[in-house]
C-alpha atoms as a PDB file:
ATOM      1  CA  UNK A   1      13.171  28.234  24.830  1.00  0.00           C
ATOM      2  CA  UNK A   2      10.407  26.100  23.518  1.00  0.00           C
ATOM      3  CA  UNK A   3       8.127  25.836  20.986  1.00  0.00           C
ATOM      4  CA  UNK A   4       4.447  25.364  19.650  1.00  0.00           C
ATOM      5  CA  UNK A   5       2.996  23.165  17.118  1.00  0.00           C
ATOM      6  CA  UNK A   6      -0.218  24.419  15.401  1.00  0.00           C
ATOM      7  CA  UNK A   7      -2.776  21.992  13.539  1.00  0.00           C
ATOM      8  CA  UNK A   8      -2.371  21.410   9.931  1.00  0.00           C
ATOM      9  CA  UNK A   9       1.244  23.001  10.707  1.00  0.00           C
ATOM     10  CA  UNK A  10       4.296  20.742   9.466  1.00  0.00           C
ATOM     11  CA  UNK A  11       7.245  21.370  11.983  1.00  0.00           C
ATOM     12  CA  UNK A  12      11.050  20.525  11.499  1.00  0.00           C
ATOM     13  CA  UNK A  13      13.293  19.435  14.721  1.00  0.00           C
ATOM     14  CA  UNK A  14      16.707  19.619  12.994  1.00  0.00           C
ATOM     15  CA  UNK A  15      20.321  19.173  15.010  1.00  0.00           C
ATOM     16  CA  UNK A  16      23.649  17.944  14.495  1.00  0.00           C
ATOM     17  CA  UNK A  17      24.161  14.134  15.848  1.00  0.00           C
ATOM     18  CA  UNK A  18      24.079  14.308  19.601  1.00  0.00           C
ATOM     19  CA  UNK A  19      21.867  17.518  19.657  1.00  0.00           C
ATOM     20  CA  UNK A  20      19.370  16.300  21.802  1.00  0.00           C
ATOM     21  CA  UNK A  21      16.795  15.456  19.025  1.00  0.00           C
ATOM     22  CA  UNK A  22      16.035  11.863  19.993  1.00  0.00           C
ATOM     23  CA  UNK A  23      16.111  13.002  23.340  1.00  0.00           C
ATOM     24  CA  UNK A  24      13.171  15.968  23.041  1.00  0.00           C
ATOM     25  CA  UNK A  25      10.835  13.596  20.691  1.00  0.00           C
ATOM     26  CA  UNK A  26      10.903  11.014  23.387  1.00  0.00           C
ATOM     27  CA  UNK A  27       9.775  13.449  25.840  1.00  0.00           C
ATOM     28  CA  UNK A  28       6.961  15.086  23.689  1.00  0.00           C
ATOM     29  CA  UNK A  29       5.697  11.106  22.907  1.00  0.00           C
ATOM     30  CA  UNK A  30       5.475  10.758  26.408  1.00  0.00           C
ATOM     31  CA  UNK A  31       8.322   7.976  26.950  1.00  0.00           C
ATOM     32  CA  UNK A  32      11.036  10.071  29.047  1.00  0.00           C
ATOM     33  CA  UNK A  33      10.036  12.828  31.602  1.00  0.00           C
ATOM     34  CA  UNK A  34      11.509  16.167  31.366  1.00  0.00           C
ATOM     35  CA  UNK A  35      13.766  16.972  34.175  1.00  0.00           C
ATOM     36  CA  UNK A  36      12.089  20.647  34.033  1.00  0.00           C
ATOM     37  CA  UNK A  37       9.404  22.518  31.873  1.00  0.00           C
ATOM     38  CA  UNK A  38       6.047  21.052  30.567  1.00  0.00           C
ATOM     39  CA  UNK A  39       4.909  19.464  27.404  1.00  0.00           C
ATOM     40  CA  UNK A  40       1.004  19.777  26.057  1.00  0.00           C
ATOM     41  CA  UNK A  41      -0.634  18.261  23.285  1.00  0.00           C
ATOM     42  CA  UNK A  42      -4.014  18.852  22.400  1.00  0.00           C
ATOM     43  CA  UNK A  43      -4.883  20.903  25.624  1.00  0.00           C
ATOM     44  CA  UNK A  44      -3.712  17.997  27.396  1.00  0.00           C
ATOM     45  CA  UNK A  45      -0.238  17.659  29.363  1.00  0.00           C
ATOM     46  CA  UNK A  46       1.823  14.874  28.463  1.00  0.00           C
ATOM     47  CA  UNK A  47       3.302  12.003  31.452  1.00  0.00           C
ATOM     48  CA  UNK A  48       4.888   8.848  31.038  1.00  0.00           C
ATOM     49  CA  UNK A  49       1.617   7.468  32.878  1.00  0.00           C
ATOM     50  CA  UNK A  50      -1.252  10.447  30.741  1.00  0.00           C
ATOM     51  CA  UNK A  51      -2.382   7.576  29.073  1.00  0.00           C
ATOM     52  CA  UNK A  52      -5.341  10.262  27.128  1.00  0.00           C
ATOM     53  CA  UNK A  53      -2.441  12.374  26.160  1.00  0.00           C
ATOM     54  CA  UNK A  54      -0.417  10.094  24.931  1.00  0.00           C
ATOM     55  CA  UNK A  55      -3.232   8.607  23.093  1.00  0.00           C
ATOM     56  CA  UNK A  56      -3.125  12.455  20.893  1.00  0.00           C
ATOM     57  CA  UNK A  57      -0.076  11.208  19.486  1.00  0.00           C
ATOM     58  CA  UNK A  58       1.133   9.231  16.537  1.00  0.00           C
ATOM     59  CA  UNK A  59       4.929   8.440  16.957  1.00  0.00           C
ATOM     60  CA  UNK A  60       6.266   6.468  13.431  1.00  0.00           C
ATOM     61  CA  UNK A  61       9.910   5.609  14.528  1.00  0.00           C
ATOM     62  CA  UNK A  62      13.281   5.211  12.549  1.00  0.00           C
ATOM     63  CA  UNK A  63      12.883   1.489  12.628  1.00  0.00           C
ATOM     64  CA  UNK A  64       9.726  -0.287  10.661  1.00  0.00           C
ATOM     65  CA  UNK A  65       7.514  -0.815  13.315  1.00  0.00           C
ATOM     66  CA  UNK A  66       5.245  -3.684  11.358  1.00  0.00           C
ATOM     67  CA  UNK A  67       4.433  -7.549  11.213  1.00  0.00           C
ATOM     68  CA  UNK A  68       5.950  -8.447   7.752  1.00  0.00           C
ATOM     69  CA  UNK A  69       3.829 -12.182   7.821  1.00  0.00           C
ATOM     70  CA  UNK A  70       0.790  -9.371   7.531  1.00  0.00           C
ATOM     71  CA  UNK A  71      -0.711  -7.147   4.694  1.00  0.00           C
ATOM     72  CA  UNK A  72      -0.943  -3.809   5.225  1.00  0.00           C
ATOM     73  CA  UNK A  73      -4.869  -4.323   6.133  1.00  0.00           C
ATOM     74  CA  UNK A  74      -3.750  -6.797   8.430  1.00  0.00           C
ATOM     75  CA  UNK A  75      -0.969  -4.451  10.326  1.00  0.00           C
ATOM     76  CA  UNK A  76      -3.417  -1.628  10.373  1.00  0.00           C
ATOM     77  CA  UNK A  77      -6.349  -3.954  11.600  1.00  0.00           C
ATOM     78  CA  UNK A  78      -4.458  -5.509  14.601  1.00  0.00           C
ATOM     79  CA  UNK A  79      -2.936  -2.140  15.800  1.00  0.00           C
ATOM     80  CA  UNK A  80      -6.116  -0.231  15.022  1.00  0.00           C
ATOM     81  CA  UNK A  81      -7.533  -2.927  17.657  1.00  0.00           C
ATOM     82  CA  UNK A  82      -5.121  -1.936  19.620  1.00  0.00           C
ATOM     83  CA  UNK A  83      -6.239   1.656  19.879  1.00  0.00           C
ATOM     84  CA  UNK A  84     -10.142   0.508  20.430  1.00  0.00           C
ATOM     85  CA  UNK A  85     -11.373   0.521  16.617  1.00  0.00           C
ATOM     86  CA  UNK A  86     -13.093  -1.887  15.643  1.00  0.00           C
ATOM     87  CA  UNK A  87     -15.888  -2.928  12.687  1.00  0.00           C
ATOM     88  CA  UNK A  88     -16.681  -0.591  10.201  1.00  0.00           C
ATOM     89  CA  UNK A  89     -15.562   2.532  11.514  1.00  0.00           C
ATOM     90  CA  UNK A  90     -11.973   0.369  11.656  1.00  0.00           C
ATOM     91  CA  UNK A  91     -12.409  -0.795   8.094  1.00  0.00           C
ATOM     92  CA  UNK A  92     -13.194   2.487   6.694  1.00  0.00           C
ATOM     93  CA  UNK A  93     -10.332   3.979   8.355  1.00  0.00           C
ATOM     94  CA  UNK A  94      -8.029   1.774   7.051  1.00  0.00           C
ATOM     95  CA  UNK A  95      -8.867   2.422   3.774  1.00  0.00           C
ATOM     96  CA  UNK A  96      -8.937   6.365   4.279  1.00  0.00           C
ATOM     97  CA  UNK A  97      -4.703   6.252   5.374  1.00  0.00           C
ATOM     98  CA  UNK A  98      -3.868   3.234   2.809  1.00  0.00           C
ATOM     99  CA  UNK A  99      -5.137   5.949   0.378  1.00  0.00           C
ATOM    100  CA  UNK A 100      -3.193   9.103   2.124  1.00  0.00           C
ATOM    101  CA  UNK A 101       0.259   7.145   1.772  1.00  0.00           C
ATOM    102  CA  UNK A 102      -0.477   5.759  -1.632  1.00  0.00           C
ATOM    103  CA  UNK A 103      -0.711   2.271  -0.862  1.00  0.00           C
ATOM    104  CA  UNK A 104      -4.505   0.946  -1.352  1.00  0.00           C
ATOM    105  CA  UNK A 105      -3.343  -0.853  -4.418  1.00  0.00           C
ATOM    106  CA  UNK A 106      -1.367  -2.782  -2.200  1.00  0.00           C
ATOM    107  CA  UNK A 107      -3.169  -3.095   0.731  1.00  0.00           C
ATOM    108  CA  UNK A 108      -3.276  -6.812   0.813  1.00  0.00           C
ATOM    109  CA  UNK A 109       0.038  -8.007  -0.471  1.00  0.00           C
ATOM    110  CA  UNK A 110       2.232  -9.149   2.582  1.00  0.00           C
ATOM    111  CA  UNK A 111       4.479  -6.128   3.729  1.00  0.00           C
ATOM    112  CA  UNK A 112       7.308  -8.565   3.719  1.00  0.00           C
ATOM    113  CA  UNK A 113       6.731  -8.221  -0.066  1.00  0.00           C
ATOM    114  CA  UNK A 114       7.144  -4.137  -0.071  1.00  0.00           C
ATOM    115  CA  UNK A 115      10.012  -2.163  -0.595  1.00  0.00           C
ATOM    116  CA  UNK A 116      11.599  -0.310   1.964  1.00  0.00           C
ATOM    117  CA  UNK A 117       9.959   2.897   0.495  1.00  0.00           C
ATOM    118  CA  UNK A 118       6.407   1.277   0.810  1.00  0.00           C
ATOM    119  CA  UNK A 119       7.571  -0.558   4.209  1.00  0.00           C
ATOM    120  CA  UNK A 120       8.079   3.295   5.424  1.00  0.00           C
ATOM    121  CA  UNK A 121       5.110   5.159   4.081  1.00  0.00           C
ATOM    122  CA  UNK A 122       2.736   1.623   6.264  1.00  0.00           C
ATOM    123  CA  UNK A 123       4.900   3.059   9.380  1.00  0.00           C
ATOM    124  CA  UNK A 124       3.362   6.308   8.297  1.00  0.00           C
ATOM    125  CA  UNK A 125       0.003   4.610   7.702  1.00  0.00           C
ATOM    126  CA  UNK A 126       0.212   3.376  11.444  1.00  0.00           C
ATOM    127  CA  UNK A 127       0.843   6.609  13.110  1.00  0.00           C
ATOM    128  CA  UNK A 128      -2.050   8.385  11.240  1.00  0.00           C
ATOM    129  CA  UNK A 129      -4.407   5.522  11.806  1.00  0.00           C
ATOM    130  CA  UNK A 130      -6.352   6.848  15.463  1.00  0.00           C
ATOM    131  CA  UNK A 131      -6.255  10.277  13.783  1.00  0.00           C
ATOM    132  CA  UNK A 132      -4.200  11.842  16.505  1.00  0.00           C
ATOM    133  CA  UNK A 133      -3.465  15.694  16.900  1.00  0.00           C
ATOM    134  CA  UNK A 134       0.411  15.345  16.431  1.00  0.00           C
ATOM    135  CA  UNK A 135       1.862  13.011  14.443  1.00  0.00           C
ATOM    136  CA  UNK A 136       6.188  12.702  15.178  1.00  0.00           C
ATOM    137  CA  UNK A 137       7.495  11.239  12.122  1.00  0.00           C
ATOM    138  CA  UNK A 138      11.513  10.458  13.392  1.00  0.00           C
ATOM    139  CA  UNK A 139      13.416  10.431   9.661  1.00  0.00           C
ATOM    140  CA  UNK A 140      11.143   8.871   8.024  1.00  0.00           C
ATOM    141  CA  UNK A 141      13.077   8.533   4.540  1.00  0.00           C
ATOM    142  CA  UNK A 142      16.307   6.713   6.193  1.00  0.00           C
ATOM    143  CA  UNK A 143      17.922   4.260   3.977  1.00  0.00           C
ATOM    144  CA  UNK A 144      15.114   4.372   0.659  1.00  0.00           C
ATOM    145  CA  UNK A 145      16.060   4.973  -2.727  1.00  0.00           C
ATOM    146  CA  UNK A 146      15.169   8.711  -4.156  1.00  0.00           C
ATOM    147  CA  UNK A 147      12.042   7.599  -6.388  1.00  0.00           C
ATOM    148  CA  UNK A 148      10.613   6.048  -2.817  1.00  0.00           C
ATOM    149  CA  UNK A 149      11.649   8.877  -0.942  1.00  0.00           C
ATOM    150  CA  UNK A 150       9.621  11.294  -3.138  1.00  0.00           C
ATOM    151  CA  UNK A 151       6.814   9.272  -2.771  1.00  0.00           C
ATOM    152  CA  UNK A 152       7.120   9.408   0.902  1.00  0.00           C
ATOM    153  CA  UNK A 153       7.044  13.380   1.170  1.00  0.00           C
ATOM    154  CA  UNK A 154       4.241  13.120  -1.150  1.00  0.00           C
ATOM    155  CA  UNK A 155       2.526  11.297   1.507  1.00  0.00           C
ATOM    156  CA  UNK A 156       3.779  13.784   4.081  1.00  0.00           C
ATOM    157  CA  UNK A 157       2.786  16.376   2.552  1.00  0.00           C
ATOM    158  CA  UNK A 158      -0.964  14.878   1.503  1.00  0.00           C
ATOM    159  CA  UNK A 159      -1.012  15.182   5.216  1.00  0.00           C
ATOM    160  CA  UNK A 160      -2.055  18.711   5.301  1.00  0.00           C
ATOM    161  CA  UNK A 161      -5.888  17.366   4.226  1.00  0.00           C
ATOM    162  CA  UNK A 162      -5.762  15.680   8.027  1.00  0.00           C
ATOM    163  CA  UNK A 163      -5.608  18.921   9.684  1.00  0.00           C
ATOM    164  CA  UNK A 164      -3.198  17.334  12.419  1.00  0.00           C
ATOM    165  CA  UNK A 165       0.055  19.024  13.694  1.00  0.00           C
ATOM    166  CA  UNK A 166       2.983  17.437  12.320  1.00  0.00           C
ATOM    167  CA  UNK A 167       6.537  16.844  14.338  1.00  0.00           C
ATOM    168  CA  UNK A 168       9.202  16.186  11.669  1.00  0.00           C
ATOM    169  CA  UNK A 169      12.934  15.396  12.064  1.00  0.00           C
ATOM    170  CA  UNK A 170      15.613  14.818   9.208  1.00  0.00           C
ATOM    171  CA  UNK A 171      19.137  14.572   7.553  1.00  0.00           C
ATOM    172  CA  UNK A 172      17.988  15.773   4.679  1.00  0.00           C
ATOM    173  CA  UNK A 173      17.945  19.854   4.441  1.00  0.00           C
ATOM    174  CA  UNK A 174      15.911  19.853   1.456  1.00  0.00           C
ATOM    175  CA  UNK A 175      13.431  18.094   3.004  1.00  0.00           C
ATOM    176  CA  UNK A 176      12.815  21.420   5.946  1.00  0.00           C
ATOM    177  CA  UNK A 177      13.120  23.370   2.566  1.00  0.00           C
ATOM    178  CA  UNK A 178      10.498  21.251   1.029  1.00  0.00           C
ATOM    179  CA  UNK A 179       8.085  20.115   3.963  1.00  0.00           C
ATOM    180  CA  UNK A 180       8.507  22.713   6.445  1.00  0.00           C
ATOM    181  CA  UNK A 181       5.930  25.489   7.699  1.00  0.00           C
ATOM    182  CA  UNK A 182       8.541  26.666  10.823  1.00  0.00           C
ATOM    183  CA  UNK A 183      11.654  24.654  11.720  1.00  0.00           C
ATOM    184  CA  UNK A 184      13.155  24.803  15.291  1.00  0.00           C
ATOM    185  CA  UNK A 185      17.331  24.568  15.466  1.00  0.00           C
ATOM    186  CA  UNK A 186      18.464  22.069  18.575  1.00  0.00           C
ATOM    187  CA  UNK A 187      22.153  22.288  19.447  1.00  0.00           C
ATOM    188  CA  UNK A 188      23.496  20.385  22.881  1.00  0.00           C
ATOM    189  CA  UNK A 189      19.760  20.389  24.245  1.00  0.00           C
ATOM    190  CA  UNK A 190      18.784  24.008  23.712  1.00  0.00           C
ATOM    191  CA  UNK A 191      16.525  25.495  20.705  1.00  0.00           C
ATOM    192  CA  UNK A 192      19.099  27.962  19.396  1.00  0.00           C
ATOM    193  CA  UNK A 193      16.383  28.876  17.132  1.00  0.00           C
ATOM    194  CA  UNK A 194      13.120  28.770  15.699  1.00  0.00           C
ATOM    195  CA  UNK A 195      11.063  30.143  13.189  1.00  0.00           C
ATOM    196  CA  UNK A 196      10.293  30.021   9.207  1.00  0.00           C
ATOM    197  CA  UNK A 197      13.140  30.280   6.804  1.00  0.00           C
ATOM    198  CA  UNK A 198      12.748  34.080   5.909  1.00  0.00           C
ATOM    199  CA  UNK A 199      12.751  34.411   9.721  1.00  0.00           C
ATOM    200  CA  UNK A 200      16.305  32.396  10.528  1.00  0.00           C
ATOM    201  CA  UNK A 201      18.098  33.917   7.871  1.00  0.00           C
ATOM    202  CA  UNK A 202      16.890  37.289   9.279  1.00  0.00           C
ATOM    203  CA  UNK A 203      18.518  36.556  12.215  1.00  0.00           C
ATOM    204  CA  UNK A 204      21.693  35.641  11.445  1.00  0.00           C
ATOM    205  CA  UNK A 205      22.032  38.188   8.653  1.00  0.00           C
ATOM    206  CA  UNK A 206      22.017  36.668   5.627  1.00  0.00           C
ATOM    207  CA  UNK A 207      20.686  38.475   2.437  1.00  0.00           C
ATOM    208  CA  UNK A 208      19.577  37.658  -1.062  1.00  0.00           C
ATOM    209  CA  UNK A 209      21.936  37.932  -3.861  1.00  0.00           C
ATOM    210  CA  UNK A 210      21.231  38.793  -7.397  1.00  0.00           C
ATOM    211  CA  UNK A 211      24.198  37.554  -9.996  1.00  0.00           C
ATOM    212  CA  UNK A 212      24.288  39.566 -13.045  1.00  0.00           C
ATOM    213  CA  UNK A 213      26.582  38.209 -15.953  1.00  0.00           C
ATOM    214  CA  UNK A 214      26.605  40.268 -19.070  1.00  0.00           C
ATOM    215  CA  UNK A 215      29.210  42.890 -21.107  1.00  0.00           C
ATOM    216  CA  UNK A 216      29.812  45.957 -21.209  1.00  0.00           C
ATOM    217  CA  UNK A 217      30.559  48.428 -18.230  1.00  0.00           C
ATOM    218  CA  UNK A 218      30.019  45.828 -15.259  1.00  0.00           C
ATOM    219  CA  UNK A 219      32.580  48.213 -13.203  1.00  0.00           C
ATOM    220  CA  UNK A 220      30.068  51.449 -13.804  1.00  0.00           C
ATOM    221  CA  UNK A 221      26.671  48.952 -13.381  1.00  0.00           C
ATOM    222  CA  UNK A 222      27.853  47.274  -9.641  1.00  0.00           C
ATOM    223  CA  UNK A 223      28.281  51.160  -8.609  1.00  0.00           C
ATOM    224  CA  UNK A 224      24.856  52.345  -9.780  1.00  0.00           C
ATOM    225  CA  UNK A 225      23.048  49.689  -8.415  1.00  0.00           C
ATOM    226  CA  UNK A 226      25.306  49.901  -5.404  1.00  0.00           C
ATOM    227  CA  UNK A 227      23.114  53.080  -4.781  1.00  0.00           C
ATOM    228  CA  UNK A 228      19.723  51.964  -5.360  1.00  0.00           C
ATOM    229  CA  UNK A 229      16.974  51.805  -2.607  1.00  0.00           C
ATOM    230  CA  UNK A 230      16.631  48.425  -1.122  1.00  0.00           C
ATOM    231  CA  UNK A 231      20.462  47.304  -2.263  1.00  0.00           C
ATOM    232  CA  UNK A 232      22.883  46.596   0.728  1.00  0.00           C
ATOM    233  CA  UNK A 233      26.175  46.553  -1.716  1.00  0.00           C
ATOM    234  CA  UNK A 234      27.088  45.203  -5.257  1.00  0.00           C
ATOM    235  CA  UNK A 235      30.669  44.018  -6.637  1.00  0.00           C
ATOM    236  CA  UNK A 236      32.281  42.508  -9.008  1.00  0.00           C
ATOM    237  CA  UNK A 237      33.349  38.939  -8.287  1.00  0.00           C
ATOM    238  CA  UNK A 238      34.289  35.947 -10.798  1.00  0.00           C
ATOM    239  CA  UNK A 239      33.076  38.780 -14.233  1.00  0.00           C
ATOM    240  CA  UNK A 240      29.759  39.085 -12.275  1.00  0.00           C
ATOM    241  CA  UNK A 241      28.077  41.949 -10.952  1.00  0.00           C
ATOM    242  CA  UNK A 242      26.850  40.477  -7.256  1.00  0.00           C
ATOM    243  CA  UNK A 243      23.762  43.038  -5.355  1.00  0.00           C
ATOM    244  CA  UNK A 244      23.190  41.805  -2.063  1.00  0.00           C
ATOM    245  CA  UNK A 245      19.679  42.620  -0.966  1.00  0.00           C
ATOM    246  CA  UNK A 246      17.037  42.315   1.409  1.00  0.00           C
ATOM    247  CA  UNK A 247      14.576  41.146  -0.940  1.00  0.00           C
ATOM    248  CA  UNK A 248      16.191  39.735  -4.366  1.00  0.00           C
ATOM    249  CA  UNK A 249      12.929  39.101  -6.320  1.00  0.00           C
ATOM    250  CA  UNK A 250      12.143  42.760  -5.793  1.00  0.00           C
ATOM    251  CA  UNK A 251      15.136  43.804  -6.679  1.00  0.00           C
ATOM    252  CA  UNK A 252      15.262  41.637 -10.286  1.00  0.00           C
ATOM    253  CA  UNK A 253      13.211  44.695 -12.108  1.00  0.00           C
ATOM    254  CA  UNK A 254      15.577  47.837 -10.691  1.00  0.00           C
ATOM    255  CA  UNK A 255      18.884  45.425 -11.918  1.00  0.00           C
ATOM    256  CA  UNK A 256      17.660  45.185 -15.154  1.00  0.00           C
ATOM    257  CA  UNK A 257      16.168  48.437 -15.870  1.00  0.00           C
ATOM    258  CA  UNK A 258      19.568  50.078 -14.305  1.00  0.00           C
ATOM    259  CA  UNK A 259      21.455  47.468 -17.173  1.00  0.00           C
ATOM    260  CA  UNK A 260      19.885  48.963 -19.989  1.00  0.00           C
ATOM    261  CA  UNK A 261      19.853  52.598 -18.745  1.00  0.00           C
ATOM    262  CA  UNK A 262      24.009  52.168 -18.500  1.00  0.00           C
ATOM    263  CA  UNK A 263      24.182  49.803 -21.335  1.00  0.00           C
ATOM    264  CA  UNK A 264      24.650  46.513 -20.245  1.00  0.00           C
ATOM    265  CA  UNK A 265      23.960  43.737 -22.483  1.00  0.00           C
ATOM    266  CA  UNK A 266      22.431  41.324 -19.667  1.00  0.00           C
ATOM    267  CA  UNK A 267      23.222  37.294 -20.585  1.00  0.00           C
ATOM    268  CA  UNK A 268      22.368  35.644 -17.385  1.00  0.00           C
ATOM    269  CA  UNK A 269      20.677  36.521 -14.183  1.00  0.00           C
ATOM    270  CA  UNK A 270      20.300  34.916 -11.206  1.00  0.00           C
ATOM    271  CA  UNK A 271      18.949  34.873  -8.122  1.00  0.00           C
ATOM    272  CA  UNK A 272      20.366  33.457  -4.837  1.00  0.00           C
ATOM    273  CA  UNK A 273      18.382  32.899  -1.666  1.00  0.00           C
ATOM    274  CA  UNK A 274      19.884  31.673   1.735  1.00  0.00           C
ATOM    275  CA  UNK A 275      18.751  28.446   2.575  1.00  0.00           C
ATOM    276  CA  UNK A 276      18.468  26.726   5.866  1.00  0.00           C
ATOM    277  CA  UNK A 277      21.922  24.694   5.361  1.00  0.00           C
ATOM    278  CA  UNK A 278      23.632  27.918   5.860  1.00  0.00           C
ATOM    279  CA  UNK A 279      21.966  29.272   8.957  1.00  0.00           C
ATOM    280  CA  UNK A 280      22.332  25.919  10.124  1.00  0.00           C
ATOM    281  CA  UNK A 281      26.619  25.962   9.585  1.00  0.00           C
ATOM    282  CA  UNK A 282      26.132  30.001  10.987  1.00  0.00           C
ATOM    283  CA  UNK A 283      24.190  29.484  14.253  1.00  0.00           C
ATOM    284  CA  UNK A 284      25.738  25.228  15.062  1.00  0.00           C
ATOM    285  CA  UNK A 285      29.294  25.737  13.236  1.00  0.00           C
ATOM    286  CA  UNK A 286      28.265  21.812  11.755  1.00  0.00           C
ATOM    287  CA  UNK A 287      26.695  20.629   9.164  1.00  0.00           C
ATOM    288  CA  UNK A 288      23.038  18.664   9.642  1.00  0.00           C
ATOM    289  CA  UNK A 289      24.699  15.430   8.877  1.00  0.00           C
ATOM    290  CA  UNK A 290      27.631  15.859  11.509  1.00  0.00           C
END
């Protein structure tokens, strides 16, 4: 099973440890060859030796890949050179990605002098800097504090303006939540799934619940609702009414209109929506960090 990027589409590669996900971004960047199956990127197939291909991509690794006795402007001049920029077109450039990560006020302090949070989002700069199609950004908020690494997914997520496909792999399952358009699930080297998060907790089952806390006749409420259109089951669990649902935010008006009708005096509602941490657990019996 693979899988497709689009432009302007922000993609998450998530796996337990030893999944395969270092693997599979090595072979999209063009560094390993796949022992079967072929890898495109911008209408262009991707080789160890497809120099053009490889020249689509932006890869910011794990590690800081910059020259701390160098500004930013500096870093982003000499590998800018590297990709065959050069005068204005170089310098006006620079000053376009210093601006998507949030770092032109500091664009010529020494990155030796940046925090690890600004150190990452100049990686970032880097990778965006020969405007490729698909930019692979390899957990990009390893090791910052939280202030930095909101200000990093900021950046990410300013990235949409650059219209370029984005490859994105993490620890963190609130960043997919946050970040991701579609995520792909890697397990031992196989996508075990892929899709949006509606879509993955489709196929594994899992539901919306609504939580109704209130008094009155909770007993006679669960087995009204229990019957409505749209509700898969209601109970009673922990002096809650719990409806499990298809769809729990169209369900929120039928609970409460079914309260009042059997007299339910309603003093907290809420609604719970799978997330991806438990189709993760349900379709890789481990968690993300494992």
């Amino acid at each position: 099973m693979g899988f497709e990027i689009g432009r302007g589409e922000t993609y998450g590669l998530l796996g337990p440890n030893g999944a395969g996900k270092t693997t599979t971004i090595s072979m999209i960047a063009g560094i390993l060859r796949p022992d079967a199956g072929e890898i495109w990127v911008d209408g262009l197939p991707v080789t160890p030796s497809a120099g053009e291909a490889k020249g689509r991509i932006g890869l910011v690794p794990q590690e800081i890949a910059l020259y701390d006795d160098l500004t930013a402007t500096e870093n982003l001049a000499f590998f800018g050179r590297l990709q065959g920029w050069s005068g204005s077109s170089l310098r006006t450039r620079i000053t376009e990605v210093l601006e998507v990560v949030g770092l032109a006020d500091r664009a010529d302090d020494l990155v030796d002098n940046y925090s690890g949070g600004m150190k990452r989002r100049a990686n970032i700069a880097v990778g965006l800097l020969h405007r490729p199609a698909l930019l692979i950004l390899d957990e990009p908020t390893v090791g910052v504090d939280p202030q930095s690494r909101n200000q990093i997914l900021e950046s990410i997520e300013a990235l949409g303006v650059e219209g370029l496909g984005v490859l994105y792999t993490t620890h963190y399952m609130e960043e997919a939540e946050r970040l991701c358009d579609r995520v792909a699930i890697i397990d031992e080297g196989r996508v075990v799934a892929e899709g949006t998060r509606p879509e993955l907790v489709a196929q594994v089952g899992g539901h919306d619940r609504v939580v109704v806390r209130g008094t009155g006749d909770l007993a006679g409420l669960a087995a009204a609702l229990g019957g409505r259109p749209g509700v898969l089951g209601a109970e009673i669990l922990g002096g809650s009414v719990v409806v499990h649902t298809a769809d729990g935010p169209a369900a929120l008006a039928g609970v409460v209109s079914e309260a009042d009708r059997d007299g339910v005096e309603i003093t907290g509602l809420e609604l719970v929506e799978p997330d991806l941490e438990s189709v993760f657990l349900d379709l890789t019996g481990k968690a993300l960090r494992d």
